[in-house]
Protein backbone atom coordinates (compact mmCIF):
# COMPACT_ATOMS: atom_id res chain seq x y z
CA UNK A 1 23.40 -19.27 7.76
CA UNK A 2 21.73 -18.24 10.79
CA UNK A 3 19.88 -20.67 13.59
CA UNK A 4 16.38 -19.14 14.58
CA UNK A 5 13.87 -20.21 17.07
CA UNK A 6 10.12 -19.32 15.45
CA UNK A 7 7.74 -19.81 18.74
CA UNK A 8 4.20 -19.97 17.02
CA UNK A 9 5.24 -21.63 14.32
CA UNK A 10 2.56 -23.37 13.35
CA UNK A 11 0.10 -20.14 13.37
CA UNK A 12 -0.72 -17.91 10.37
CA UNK A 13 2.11 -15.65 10.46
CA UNK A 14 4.91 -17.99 11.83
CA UNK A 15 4.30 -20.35 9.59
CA UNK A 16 5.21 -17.96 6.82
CA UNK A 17 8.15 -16.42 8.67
CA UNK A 18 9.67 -20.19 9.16
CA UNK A 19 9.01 -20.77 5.78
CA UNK A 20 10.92 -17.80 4.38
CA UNK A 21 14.03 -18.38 7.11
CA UNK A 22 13.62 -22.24 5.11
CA UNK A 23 13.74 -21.23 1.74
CA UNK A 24 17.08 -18.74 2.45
CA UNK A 25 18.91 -21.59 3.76
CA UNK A 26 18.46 -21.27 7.64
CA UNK A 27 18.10 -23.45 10.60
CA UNK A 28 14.98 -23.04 12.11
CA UNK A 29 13.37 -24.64 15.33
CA UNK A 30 9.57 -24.17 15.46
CA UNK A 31 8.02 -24.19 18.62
CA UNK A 32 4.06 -24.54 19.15
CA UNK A 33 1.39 -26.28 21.19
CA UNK A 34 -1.14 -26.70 18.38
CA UNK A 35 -3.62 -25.22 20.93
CA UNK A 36 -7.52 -25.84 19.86
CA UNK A 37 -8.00 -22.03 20.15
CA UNK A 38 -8.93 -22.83 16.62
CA UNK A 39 -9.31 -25.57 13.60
CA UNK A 40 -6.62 -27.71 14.78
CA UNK A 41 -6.43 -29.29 11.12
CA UNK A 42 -5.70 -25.60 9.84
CA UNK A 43 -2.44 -25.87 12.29
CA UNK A 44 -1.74 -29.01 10.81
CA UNK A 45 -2.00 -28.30 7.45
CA UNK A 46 0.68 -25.23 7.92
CA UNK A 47 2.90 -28.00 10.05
CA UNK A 48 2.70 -30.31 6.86
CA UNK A 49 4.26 -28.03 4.36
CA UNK A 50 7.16 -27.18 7.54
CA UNK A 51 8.16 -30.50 8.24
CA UNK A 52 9.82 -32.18 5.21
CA UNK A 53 12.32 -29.37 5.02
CA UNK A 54 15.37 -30.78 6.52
CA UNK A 55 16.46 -27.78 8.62
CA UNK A 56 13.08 -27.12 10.15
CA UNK A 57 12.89 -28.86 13.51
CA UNK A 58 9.54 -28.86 15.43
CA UNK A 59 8.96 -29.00 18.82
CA UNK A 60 5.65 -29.42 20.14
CA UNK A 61 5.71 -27.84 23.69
CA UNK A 62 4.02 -25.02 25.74
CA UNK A 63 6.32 -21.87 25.97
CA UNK A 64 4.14 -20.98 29.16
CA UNK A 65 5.52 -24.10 31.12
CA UNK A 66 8.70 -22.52 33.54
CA UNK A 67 10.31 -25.51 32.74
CA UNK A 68 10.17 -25.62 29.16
CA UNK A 69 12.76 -23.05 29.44
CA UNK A 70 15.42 -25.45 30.64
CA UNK A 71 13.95 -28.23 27.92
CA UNK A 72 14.28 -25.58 24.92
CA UNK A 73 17.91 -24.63 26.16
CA UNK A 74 18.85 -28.89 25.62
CA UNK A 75 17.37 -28.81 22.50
CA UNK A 76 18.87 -25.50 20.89
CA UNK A 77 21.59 -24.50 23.15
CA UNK A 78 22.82 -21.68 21.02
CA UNK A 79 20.77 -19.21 18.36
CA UNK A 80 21.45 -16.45 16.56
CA UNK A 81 17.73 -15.29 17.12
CA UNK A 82 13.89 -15.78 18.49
CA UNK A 83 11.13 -14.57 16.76
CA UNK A 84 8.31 -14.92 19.60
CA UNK A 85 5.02 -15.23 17.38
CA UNK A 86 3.27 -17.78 19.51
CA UNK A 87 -0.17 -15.72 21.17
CA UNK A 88 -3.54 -16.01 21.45
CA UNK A 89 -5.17 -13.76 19.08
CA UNK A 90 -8.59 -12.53 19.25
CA UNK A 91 -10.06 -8.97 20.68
CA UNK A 92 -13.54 -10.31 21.52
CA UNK A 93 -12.28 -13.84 23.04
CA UNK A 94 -10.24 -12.56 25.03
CA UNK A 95 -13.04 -10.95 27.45
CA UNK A 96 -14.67 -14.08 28.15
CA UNK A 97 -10.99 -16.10 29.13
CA UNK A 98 -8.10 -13.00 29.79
CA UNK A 99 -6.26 -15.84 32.17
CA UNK A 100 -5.27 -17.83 29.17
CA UNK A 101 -4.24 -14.44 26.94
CA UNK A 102 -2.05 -13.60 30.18
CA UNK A 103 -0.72 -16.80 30.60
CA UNK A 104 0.28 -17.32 26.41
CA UNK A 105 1.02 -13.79 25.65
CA UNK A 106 2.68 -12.11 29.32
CA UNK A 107 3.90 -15.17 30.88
CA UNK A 108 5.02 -17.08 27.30
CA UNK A 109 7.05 -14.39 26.35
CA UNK A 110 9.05 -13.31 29.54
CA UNK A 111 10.00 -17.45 29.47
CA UNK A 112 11.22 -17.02 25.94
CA UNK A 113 13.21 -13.83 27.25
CA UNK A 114 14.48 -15.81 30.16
CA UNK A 115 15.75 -18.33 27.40
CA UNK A 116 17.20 -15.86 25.47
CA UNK A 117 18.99 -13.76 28.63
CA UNK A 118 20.27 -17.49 29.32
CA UNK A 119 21.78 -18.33 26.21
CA UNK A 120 22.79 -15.21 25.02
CA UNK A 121 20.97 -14.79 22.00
CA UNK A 122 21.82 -11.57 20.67
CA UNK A 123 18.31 -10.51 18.56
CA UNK A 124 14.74 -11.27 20.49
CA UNK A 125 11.29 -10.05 17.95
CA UNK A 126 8.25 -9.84 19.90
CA UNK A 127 5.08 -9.95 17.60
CA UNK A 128 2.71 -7.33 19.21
CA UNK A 129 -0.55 -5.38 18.22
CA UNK A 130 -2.13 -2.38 16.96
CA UNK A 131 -4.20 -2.99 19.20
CA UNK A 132 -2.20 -0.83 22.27
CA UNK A 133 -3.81 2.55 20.64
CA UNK A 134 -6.95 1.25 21.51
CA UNK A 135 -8.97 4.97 20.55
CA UNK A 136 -6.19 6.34 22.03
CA UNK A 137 -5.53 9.71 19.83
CA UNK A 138 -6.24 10.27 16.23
CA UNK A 139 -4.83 7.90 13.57
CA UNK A 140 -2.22 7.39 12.18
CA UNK A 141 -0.93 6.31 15.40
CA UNK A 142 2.59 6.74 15.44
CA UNK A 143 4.54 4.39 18.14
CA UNK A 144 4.87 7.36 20.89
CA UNK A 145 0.85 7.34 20.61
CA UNK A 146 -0.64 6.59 24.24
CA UNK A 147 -0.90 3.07 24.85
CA UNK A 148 -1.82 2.79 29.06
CA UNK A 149 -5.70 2.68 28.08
CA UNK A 150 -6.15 -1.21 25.88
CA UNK A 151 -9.62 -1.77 25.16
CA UNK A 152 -9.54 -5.88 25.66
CA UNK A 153 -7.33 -8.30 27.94
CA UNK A 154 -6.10 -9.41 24.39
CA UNK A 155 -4.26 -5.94 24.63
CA UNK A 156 -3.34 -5.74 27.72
CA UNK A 157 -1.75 -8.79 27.74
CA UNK A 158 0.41 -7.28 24.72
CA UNK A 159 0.80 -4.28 26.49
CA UNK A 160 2.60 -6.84 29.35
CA UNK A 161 5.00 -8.22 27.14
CA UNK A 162 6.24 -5.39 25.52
CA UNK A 163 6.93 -4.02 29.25
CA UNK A 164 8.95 -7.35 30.27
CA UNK A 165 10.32 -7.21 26.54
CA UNK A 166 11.46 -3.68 27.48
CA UNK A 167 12.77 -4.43 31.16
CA UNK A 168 14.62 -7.17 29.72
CA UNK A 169 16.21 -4.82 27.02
CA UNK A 170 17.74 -2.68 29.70
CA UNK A 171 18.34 -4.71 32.19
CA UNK A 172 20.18 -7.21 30.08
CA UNK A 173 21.24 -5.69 26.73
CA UNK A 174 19.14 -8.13 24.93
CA UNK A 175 18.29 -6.48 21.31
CA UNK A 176 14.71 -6.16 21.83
CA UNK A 177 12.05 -5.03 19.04
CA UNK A 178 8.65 -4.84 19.20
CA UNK A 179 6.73 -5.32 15.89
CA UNK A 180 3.11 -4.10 16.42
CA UNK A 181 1.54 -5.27 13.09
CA UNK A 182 -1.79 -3.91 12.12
CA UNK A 183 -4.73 -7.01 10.56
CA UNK A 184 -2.67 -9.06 8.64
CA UNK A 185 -4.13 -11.08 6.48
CA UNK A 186 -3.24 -13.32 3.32
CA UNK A 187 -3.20 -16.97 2.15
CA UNK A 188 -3.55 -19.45 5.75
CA UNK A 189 -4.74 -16.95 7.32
CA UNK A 190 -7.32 -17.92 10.19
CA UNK A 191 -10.32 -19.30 9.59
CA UNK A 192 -12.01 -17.02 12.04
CA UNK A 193 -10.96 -13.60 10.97
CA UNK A 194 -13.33 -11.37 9.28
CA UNK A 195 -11.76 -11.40 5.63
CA UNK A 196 -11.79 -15.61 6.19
CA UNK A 197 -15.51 -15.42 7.20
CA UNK A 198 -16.69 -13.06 5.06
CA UNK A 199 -15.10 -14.44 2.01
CA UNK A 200 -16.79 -18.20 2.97
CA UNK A 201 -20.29 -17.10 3.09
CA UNK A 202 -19.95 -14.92 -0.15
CA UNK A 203 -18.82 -18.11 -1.78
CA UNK A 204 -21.80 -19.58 -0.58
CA UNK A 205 -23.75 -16.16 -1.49
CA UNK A 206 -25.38 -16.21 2.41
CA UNK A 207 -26.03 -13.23 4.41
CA UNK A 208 -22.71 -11.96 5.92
CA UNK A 209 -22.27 -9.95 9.08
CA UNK A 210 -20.83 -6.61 9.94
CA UNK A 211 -21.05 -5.01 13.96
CA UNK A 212 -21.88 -1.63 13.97
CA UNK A 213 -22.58 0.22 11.08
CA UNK A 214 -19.75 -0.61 8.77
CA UNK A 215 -18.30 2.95 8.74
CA UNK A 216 -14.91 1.84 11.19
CA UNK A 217 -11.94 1.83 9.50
CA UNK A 218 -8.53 -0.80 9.19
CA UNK A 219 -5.61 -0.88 8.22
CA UNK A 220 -5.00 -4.31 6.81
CA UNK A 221 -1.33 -5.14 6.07
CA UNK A 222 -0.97 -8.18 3.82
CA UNK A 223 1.51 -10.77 5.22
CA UNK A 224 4.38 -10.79 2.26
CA UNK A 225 4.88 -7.07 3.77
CA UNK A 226 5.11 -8.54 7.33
CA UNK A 227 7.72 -11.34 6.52
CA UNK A 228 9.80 -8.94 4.60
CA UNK A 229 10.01 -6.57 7.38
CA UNK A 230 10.63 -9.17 10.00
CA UNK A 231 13.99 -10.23 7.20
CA UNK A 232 14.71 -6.80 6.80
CA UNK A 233 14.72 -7.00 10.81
CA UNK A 234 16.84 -9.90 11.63
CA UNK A 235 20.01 -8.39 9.88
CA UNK A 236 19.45 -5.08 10.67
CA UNK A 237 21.42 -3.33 13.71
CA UNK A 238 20.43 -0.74 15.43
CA UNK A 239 16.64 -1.59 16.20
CA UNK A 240 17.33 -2.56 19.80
CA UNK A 241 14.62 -1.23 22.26
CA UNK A 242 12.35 -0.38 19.27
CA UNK A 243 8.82 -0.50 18.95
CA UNK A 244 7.59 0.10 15.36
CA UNK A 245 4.60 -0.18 13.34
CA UNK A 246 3.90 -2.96 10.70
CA UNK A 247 0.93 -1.32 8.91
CA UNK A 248 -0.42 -0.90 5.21
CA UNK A 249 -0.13 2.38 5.51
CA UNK A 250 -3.77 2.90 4.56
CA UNK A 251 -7.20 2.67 5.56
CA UNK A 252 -10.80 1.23 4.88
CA UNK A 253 -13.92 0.97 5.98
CA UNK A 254 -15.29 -2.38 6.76
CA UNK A 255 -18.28 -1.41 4.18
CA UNK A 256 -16.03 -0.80 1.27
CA UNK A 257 -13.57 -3.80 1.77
CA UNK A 258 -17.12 -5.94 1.80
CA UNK A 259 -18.14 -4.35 -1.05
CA UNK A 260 -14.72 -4.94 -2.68
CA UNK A 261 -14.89 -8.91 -1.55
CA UNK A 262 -18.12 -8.92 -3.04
CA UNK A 263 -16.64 -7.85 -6.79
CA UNK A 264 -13.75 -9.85 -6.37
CA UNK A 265 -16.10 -13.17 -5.72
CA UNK A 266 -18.97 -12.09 -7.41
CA UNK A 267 -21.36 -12.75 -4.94
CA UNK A 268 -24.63 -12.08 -4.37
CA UNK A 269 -24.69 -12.39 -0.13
CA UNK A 270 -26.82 -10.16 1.96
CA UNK A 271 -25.14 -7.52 4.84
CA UNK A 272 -26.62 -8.20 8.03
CA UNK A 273 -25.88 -5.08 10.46
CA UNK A 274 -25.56 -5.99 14.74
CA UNK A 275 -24.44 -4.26 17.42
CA UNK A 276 -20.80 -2.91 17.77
CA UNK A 277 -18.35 -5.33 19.52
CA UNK A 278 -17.37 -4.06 22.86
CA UNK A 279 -13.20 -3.81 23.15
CA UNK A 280 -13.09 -3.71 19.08
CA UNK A 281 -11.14 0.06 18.30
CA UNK A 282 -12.75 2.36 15.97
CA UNK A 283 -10.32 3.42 13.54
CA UNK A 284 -6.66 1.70 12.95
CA UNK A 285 -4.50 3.18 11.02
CA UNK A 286 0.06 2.69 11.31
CA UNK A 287 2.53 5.69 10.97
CA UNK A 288 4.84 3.73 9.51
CA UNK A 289 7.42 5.85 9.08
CA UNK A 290 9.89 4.82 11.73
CA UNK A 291 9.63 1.15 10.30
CA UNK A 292 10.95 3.18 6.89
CA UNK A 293 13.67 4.84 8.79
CA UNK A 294 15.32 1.76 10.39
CA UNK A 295 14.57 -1.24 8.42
CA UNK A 296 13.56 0.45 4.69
CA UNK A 297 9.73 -1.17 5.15
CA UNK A 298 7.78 -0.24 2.16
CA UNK A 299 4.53 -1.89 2.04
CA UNK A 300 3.75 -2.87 -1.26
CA UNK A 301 1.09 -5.18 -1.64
CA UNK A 302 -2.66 -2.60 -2.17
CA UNK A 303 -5.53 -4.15 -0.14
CA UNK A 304 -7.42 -5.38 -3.76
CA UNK A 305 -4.47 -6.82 -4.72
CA UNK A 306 -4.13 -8.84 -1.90
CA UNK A 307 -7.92 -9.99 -1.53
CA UNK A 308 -7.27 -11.03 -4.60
CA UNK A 309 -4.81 -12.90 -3.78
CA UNK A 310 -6.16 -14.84 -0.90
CA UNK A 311 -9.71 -15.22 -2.68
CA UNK A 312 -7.59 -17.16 -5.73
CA UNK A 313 -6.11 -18.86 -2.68
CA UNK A 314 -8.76 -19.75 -0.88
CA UNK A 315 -10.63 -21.11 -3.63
CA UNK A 316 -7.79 -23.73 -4.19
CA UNK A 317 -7.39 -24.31 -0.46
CA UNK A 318 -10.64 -24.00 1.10
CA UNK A 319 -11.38 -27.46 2.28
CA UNK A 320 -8.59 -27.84 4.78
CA UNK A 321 -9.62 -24.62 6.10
CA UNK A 322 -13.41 -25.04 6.87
């Protein structure tokens, strides 16, 4: 059984990742700061179901510190692989505070690649964005797309680590891969992404909101696909110095997946129309086919299946997430 460190761990997708490493027998150490970037309760709640597991072991520390490199190395000396999830998240946020997204998503991550050149951890994940292609090209953006032109400090702060994650490759050997995942969403997802908000106020039946005219396009990739490819990763060779898409593979328009929420739920709630989001990309949509080449990712979860999924979820769960 393998010893992981899971930075982030107490975030949507980390959380899921530990949990998975758990349930297969692993050692995990899950690192996170339980920032206020949002609910901290939501954080808490993921933590909760984490912590009774007898290999999980949770440190609660800033990987943005220099010196929390030194403290992580006393506590977990020796690992057979980091999984650096920890980030602030958020396209539109990110304009109005780009020092923090530097300092989290740059600066974090070359300290967890300083740890890992250190201790000679011989596997390093970097969770990164489709965010890069910006409107870059025409989609589907395969990973040689043009990514020197991000939209929001929230990418270009990606766009950072993936260049220190890259240095670091070849100046160290580290094996280095870059998952850029595309929307994921799912069950614990954040409160304050669009499938989270929307499906709240159709609940309620109130007037939702959609920026621009509804016609922009995503590809939303549900998260059972992103924890299997990040397994599929971890005992997979040959990967090293990779960047690859983590995509559904398809795309929709922000009208039809309200329209599809709205079936699902059976709601009545009103579309209110605003401006277009400044930094917010057009059209997303993941070539995925180098993902299929080197680690046999096959999304396989359709976009109604999964709303349906996280509405049945959400339903259940909804007061620990409001």
């Amino acid at each position: 059984m393998g010893v992981y460190v899971v930075t982030g761990a107490t975030g949507f997708i980390g959380s899921v990742v530990a949990g998975l490493m758990l349930r297969e027998g692993h050692t995990v150490f899950g690192i996170d700061n339980l920032s206020p970037v949002y609910d901290v309760r939501v954080k808490e709640h993921r933590l909760q179901a984490l912590l009774p597991q007898e290999n999980f072991h949770f440190i609660r520390d800033d990987i943005t510190d220099r010196d929390f490199i030194a403290r992580l190395a006393a506590n977990v000396p020796k690992a057979d692989a980091v999984v650096n999830l920890a980030a602030i998240a958020g396209v539109r946020a990110s304009a109005t505070d780009p020092w923090s997204y530097l300092n989290t998503n740059t600066l974090g991550n070359l300290n967890m690649l300083e740890y890992a050149r250190h201790q000679r951890v011989p596997k390093f994940i970097l969770a990164s964005t489709s965010s890069l292609y910006g409107n870059e090209g025409k989609p589907p953006h395969a990973e040689t797309a043009s990514t020197e032109r991000p939209l929001a400090p929230y990418a270009a702060s990606k766009k950072g680590a993936e260049a220190f994650a890259h240095s670091y490759h070849h100046l160290y050997g580290i094996d280095v891969t870059v998952l850029r995942y595309f929307t994921v969403y799912g069950p614990r997802m954040r409160p304050d992404l669009a499938i989270s908000i929307f499906t709240r106020k159709m609940l309620a039946n109130e007037p939702i909101t959609v920026y621009g005219d509804g016609e922009q396009t995503r590809d939303f990739t549900y998260i059972d696909d992103v924890v299997k490819a990040n397994k599929q990763l971890l005992k997979t060779c040959g990967a090293d110095g990779v960047a690859m898409n983590i995509g559904g593979g398809n795309r929709i328009t922000v009208n039809d997946l309200v329209d599809m929420l709205k079936e699902i739920i059976g709601s009545k709630s009103e579309i209110v129309y605003t401006n277009v989001q400044k930094g917010d990309a057009e059209h997303t949509l993941a070539n995925i086919e180098c993902a299929k080449r080197i680690i046999s990712y096959e999304p396989s979860v359709s976009i109604r299946s999964g709303l349906n999924h996280f509405v049945s979820w959400y339903r259940r769960n909804s007061p620990e997430y409001n």
